[in-house]
PDB file of N, CA and C in Angstrom:
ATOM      1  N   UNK A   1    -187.681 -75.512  46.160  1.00  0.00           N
ATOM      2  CA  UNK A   1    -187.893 -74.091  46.335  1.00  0.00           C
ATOM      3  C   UNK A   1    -188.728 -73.813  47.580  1.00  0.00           C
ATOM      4  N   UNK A   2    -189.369 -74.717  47.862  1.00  0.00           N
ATOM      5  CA  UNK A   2    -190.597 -74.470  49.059  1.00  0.00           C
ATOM      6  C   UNK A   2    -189.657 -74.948  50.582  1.00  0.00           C
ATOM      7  N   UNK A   3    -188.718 -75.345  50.260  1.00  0.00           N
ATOM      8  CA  UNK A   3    -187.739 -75.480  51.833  1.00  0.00           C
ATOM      9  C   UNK A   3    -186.660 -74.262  52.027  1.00  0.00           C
ATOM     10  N   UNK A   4    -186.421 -73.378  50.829  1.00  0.00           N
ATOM     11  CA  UNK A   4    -186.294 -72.306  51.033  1.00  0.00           C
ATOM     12  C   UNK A   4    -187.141 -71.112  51.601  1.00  0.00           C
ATOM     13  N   UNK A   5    -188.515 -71.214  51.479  1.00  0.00           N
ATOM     14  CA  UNK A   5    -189.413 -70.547  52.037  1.00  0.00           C
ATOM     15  C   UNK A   5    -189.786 -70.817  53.765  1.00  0.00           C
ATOM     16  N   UNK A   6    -189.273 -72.288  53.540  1.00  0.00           N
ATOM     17  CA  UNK A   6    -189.566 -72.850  55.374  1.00  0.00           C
ATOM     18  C   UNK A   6    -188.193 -71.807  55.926  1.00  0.00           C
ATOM     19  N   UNK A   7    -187.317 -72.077  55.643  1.00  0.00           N
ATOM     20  CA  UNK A   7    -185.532 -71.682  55.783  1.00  0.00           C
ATOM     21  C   UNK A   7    -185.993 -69.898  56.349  1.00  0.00           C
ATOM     22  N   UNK A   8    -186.369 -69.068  55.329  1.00  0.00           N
ATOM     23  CA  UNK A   8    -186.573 -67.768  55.577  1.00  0.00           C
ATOM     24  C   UNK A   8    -187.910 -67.580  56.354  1.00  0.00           C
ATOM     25  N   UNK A   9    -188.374 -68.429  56.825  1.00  0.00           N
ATOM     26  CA  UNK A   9    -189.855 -68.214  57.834  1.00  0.00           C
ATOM     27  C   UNK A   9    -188.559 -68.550  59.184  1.00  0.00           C
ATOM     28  N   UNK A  10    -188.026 -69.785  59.005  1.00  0.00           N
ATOM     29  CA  UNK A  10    -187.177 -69.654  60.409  1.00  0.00           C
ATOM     30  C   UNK A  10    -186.528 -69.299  61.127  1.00  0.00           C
ATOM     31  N   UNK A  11    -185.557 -68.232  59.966  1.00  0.00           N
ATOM     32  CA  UNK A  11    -184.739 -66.677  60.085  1.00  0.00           C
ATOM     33  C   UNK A  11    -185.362 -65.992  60.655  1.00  0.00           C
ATOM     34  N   UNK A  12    -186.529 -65.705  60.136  1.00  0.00           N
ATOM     35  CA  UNK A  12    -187.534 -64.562  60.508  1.00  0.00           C
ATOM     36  C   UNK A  12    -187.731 -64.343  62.060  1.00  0.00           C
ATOM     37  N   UNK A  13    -188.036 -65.616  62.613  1.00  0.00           N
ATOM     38  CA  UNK A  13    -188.663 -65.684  63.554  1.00  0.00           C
ATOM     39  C   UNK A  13    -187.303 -65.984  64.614  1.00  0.00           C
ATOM     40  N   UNK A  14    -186.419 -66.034  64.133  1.00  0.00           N
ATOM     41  CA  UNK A  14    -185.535 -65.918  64.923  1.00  0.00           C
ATOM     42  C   UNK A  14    -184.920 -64.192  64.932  1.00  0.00           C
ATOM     43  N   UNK A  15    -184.927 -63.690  63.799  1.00  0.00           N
ATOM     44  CA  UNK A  15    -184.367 -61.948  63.584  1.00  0.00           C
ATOM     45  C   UNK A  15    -185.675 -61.127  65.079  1.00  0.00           C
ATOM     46  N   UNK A  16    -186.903 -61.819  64.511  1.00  0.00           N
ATOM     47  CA  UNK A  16    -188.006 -60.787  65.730  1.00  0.00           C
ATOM     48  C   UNK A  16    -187.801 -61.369  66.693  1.00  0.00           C
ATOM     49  N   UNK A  17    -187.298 -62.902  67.525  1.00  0.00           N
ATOM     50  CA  UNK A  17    -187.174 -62.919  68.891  1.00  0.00           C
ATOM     51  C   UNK A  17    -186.141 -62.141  69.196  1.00  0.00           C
ATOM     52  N   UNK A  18    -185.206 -62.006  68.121  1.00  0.00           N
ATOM     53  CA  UNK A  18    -184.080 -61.228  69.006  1.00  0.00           C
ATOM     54  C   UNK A  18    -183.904 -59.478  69.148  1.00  0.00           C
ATOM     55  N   UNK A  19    -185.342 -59.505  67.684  1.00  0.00           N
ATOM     56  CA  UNK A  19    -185.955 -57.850  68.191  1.00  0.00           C
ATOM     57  C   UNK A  19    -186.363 -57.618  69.329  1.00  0.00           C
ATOM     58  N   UNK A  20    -187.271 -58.626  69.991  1.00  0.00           N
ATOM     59  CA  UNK A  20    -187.752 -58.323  71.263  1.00  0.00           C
ATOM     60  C   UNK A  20    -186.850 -58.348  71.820  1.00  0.00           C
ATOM     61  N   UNK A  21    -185.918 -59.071  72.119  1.00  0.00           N
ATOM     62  CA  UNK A  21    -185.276 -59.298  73.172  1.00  0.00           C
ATOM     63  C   UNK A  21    -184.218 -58.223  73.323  1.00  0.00           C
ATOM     64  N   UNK A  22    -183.927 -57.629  72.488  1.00  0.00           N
ATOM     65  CA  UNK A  22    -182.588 -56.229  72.752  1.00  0.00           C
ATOM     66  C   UNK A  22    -183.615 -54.755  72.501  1.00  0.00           C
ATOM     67  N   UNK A  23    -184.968 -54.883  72.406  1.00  0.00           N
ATOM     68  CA  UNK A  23    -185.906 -54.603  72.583  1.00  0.00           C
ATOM     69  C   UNK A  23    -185.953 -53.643  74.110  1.00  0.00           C
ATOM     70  N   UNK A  24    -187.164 -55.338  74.671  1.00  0.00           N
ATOM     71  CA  UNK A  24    -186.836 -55.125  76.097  1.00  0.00           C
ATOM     72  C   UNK A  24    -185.500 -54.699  76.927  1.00  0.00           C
ATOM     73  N   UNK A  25    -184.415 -55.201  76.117  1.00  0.00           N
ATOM     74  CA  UNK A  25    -182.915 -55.237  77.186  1.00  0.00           C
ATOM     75  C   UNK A  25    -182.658 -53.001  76.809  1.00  0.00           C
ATOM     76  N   UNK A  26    -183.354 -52.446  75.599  1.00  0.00           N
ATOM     77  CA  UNK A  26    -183.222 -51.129  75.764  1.00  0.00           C
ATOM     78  C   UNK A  26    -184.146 -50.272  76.420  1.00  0.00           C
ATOM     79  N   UNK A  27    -185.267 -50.487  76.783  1.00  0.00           N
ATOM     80  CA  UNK A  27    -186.046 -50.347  77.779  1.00  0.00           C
ATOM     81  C   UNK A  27    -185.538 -50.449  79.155  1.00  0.00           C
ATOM     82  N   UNK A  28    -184.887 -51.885  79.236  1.00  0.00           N
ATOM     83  CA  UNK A  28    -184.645 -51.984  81.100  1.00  0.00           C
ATOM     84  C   UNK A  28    -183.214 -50.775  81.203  1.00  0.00           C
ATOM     85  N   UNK A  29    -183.028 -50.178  79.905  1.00  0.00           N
ATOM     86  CA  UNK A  29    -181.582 -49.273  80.427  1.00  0.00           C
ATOM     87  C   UNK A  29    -182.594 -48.182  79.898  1.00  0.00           C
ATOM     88  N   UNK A  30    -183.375 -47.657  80.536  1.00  0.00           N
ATOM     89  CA  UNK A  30    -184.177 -46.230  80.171  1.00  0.00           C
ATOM     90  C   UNK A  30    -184.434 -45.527  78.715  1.00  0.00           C
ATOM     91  N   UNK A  31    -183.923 -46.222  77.791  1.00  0.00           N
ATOM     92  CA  UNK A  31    -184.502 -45.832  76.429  1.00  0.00           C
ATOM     93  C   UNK A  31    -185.757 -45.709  76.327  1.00  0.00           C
ATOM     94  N   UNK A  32    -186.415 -44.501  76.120  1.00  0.00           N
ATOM     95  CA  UNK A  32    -188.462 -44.118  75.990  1.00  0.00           C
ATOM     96  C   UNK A  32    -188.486 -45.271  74.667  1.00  0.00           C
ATOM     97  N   UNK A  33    -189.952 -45.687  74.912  1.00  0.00           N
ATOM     98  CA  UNK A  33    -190.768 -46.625  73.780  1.00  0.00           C
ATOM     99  C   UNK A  33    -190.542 -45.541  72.324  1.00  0.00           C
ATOM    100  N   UNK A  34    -190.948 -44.369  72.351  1.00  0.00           N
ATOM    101  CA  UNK A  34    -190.617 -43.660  71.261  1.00  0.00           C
ATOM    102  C   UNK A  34    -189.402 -43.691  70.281  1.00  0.00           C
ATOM    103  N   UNK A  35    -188.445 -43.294  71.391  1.00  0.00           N
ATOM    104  CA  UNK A  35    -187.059 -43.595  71.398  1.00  0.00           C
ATOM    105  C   UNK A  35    -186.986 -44.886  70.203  1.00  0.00           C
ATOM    106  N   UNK A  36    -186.806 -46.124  70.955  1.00  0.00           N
ATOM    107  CA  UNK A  36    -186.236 -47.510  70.393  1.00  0.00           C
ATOM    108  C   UNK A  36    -187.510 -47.954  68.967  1.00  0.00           C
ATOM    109  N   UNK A  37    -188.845 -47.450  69.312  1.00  0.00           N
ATOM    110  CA  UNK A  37    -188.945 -47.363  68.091  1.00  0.00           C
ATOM    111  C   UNK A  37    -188.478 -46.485  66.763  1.00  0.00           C
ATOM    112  N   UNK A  38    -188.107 -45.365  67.203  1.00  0.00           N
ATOM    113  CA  UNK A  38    -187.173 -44.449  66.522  1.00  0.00           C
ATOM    114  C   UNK A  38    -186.261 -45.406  65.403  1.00  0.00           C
ATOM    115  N   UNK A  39    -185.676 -45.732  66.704  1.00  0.00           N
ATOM    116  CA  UNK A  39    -183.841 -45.897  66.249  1.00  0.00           C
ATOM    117  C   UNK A  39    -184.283 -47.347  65.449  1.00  0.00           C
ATOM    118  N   UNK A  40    -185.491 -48.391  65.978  1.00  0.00           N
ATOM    119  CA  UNK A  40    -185.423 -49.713  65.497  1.00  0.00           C
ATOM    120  C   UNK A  40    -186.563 -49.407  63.921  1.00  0.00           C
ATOM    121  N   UNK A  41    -186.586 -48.003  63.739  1.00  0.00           N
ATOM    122  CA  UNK A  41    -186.821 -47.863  62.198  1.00  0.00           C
ATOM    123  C   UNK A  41    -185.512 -47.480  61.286  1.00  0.00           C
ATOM    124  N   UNK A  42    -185.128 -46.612  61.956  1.00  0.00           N
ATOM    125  CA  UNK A  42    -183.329 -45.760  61.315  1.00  0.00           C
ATOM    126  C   UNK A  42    -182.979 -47.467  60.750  1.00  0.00           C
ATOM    127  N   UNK A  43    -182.628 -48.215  61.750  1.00  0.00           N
ATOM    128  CA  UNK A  43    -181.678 -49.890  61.353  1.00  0.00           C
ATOM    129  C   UNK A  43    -182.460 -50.498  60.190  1.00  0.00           C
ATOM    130  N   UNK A  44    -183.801 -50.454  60.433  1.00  0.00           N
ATOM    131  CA  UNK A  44    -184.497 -50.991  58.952  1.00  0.00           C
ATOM    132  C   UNK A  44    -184.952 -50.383  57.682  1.00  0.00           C
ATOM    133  N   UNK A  45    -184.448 -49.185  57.822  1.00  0.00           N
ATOM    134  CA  UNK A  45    -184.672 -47.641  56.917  1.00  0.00           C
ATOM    135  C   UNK A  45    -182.765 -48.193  55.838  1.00  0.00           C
ATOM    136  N   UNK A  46    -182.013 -48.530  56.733  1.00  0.00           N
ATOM    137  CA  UNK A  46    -180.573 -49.191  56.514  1.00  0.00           C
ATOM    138  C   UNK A  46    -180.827 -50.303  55.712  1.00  0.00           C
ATOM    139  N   UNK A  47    -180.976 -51.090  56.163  1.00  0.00           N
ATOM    140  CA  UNK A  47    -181.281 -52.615  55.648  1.00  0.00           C
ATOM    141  C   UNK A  47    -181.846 -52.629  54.370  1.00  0.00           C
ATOM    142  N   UNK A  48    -182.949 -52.275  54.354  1.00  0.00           N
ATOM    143  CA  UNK A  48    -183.932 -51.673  53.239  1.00  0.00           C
ATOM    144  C   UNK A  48    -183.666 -51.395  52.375  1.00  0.00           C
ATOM    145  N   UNK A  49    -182.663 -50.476  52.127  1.00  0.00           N
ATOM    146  CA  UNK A  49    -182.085 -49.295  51.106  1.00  0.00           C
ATOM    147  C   UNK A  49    -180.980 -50.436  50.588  1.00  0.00           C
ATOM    148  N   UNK A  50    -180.213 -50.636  51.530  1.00  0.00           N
ATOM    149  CA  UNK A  50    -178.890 -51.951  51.790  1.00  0.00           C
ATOM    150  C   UNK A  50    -179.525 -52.988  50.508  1.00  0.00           C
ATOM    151  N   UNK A  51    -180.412 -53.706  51.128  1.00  0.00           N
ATOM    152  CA  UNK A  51    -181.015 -54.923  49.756  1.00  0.00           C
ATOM    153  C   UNK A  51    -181.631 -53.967  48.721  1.00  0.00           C
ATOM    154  N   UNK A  52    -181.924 -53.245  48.755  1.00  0.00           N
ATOM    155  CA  UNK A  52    -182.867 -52.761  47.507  1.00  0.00           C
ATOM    156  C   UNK A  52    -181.644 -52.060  46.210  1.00  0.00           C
ATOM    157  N   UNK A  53    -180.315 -51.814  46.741  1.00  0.00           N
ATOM    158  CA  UNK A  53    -179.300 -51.161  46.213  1.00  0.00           C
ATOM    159  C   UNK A  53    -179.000 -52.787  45.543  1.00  0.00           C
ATOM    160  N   UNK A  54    -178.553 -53.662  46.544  1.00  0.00           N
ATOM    161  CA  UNK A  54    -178.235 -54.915  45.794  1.00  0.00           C
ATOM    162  C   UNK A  54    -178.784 -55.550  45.095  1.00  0.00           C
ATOM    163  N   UNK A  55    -180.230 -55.435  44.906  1.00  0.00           N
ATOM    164  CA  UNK A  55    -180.987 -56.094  44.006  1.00  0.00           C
ATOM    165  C   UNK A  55    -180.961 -55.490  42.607  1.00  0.00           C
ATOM    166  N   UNK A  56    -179.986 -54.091  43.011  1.00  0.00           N
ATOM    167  CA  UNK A  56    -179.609 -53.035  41.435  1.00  0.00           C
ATOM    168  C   UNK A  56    -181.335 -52.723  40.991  1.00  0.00           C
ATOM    169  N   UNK A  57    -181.863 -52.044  42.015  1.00  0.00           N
ATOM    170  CA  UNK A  57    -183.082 -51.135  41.759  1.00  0.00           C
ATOM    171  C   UNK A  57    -183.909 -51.730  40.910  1.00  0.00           C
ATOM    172  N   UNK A  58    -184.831 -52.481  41.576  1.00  0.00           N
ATOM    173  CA  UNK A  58    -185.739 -53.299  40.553  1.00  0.00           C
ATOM    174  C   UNK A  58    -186.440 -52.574  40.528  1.00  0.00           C
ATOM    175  N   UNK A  59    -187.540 -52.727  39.288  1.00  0.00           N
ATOM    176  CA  UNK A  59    -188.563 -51.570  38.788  1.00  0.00           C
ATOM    177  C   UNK A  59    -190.096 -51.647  40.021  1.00  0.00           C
ATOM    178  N   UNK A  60    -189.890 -50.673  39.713  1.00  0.00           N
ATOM    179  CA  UNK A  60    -191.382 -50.336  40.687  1.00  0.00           C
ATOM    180  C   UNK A  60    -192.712 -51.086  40.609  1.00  0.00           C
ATOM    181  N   UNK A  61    -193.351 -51.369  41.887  1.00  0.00           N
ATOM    182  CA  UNK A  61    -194.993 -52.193  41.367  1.00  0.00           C
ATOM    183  C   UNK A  61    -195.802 -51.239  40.846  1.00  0.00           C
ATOM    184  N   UNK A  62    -197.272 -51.856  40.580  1.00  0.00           N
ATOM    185  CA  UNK A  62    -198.108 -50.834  40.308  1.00  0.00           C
ATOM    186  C   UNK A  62    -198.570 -49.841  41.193  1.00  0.00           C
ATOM    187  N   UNK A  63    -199.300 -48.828  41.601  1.00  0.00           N
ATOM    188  CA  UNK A  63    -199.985 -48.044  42.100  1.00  0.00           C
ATOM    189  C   UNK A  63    -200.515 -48.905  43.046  1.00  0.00           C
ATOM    190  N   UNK A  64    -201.729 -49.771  43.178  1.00  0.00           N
ATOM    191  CA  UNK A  64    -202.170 -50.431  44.155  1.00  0.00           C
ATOM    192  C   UNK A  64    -200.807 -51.350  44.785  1.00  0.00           C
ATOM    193  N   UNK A  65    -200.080 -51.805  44.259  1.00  0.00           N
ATOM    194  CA  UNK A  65    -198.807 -52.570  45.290  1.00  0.00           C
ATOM    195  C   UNK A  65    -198.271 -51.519  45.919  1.00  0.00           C
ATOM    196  N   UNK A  66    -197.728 -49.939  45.485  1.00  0.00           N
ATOM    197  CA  UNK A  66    -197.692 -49.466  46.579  1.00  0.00           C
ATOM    198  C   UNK A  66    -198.085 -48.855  47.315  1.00  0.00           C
ATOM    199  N   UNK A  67    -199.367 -48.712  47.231  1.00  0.00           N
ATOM    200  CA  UNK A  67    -200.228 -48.209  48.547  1.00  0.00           C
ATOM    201  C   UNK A  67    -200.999 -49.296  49.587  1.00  0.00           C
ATOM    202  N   UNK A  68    -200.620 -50.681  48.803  1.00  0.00           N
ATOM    203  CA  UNK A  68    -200.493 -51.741  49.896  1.00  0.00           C
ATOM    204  C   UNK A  68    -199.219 -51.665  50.391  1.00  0.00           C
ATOM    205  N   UNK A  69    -198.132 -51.589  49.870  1.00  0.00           N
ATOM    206  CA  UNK A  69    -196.782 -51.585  50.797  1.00  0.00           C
ATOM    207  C   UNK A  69    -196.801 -50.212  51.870  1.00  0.00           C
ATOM    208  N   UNK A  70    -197.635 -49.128  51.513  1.00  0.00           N
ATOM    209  CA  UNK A  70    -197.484 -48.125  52.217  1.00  0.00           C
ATOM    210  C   UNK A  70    -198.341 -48.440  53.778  1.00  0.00           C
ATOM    211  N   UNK A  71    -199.656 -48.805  53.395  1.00  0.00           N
ATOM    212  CA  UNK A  71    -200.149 -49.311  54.723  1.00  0.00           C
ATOM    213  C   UNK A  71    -199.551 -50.340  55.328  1.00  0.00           C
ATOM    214  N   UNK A  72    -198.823 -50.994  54.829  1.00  0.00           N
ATOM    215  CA  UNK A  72    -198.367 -52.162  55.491  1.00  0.00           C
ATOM    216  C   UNK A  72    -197.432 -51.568  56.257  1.00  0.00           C
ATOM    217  N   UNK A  73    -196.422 -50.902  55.970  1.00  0.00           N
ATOM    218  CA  UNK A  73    -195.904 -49.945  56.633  1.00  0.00           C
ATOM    219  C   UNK A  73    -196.276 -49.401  57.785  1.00  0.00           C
ATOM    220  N   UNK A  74    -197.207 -48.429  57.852  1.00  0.00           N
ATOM    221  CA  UNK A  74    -197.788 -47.809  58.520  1.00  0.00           C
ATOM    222  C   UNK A  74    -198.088 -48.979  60.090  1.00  0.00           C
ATOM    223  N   UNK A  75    -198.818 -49.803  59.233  1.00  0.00           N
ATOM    224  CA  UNK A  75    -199.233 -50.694  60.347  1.00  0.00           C
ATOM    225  C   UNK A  75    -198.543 -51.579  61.048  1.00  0.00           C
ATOM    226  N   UNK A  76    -197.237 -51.500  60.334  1.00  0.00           N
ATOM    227  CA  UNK A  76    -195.817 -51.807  61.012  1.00  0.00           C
ATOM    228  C   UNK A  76    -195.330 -50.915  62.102  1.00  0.00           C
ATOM    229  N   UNK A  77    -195.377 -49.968  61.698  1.00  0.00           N
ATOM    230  CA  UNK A  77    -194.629 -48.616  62.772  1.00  0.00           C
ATOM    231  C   UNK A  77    -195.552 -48.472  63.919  1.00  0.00           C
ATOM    232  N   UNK A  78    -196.783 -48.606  63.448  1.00  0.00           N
ATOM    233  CA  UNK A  78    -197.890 -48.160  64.746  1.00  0.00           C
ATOM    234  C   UNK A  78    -197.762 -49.647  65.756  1.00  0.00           C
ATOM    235  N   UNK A  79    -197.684 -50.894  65.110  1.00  0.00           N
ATOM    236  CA  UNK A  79    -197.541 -52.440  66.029  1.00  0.00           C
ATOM    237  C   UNK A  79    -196.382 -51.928  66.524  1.00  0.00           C
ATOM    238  N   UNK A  80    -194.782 -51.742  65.985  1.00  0.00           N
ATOM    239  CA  UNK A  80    -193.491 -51.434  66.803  1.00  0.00           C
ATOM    240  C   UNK A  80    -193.848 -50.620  67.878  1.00  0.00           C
ATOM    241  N   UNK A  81    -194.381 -49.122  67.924  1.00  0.00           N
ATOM    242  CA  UNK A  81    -194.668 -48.476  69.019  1.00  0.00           C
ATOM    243  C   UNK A  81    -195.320 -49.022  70.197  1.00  0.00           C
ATOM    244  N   UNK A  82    -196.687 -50.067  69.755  1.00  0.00           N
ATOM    245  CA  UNK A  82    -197.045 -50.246  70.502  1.00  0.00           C
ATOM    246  C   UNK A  82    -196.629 -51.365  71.332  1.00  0.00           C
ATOM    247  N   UNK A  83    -195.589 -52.207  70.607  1.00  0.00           N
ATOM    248  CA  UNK A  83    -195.102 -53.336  71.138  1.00  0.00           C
ATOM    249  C   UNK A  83    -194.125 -52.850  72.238  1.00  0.00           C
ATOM    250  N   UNK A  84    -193.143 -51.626  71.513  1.00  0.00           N
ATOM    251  CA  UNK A  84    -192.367 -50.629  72.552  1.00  0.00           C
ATOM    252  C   UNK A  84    -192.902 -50.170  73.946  1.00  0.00           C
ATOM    253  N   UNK A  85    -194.014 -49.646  73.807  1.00  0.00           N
ATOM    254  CA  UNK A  85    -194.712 -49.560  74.821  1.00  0.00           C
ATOM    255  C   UNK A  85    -195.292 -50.714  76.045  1.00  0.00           C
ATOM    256  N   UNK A  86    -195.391 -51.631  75.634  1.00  0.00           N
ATOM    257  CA  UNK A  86    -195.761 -53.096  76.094  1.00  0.00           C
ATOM    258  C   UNK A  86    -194.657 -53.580  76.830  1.00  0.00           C
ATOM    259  N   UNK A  87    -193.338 -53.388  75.873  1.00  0.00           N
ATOM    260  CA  UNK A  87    -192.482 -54.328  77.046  1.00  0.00           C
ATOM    261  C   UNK A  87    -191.671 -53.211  77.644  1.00  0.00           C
ATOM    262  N   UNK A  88    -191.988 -51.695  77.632  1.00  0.00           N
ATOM    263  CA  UNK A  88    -191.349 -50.831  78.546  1.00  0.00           C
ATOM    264  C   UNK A  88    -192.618 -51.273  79.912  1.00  0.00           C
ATOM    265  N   UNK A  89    -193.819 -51.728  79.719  1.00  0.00           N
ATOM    266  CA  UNK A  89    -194.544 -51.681  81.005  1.00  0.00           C
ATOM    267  C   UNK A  89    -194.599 -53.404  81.283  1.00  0.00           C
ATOM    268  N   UNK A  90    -193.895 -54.264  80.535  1.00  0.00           N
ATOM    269  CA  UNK A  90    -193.694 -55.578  81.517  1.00  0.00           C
ATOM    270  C   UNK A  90    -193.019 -56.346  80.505  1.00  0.00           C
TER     271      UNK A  90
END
């Protein structure tokens, strides 16, 4: 079970190099940092809904799990912007 966990750490890190990288490649064609963070929430707003439909709506955490999932969130969207911003300036 624990080489399945290596398996989805190595996905991972392959799904965010290739965030950056079509990332940056929408930046060098004039897409605003606002912009591509926009649209690179809409695709995971998709995804999201996508597995959570297939998992046939598992029951909700408690109160504190989701107001940890909510900041986590948050502090997701504010890193995307600012990462947006970063590789629109190099």
């Amino acid at each position: 079970m624990q080489q399945l966990g290596v398996i989805f750490a190595l996905l991972c890190a392959v799904a965010w190099a290739f965030w950056g990288v079509f990332g940056k490649l929408s930046t060098n064609h004039g897409v605003p940092p606002t912009t591509l963070a926009f649209l690179s929430s809409c695709a995971s707003f998709v995804v999201i809904v996508g597995t959570y439909a297939w998992q046939r709506f598992p029951t909700a955490p408690t109160a504190a799990g989701m107001s940890y999932a909510l900041m986590s969130g948050v502090c997701g969207a504010v890193g995307m912007l600012f990462f947006s911003m970063a590789i629109k300036r190099g």
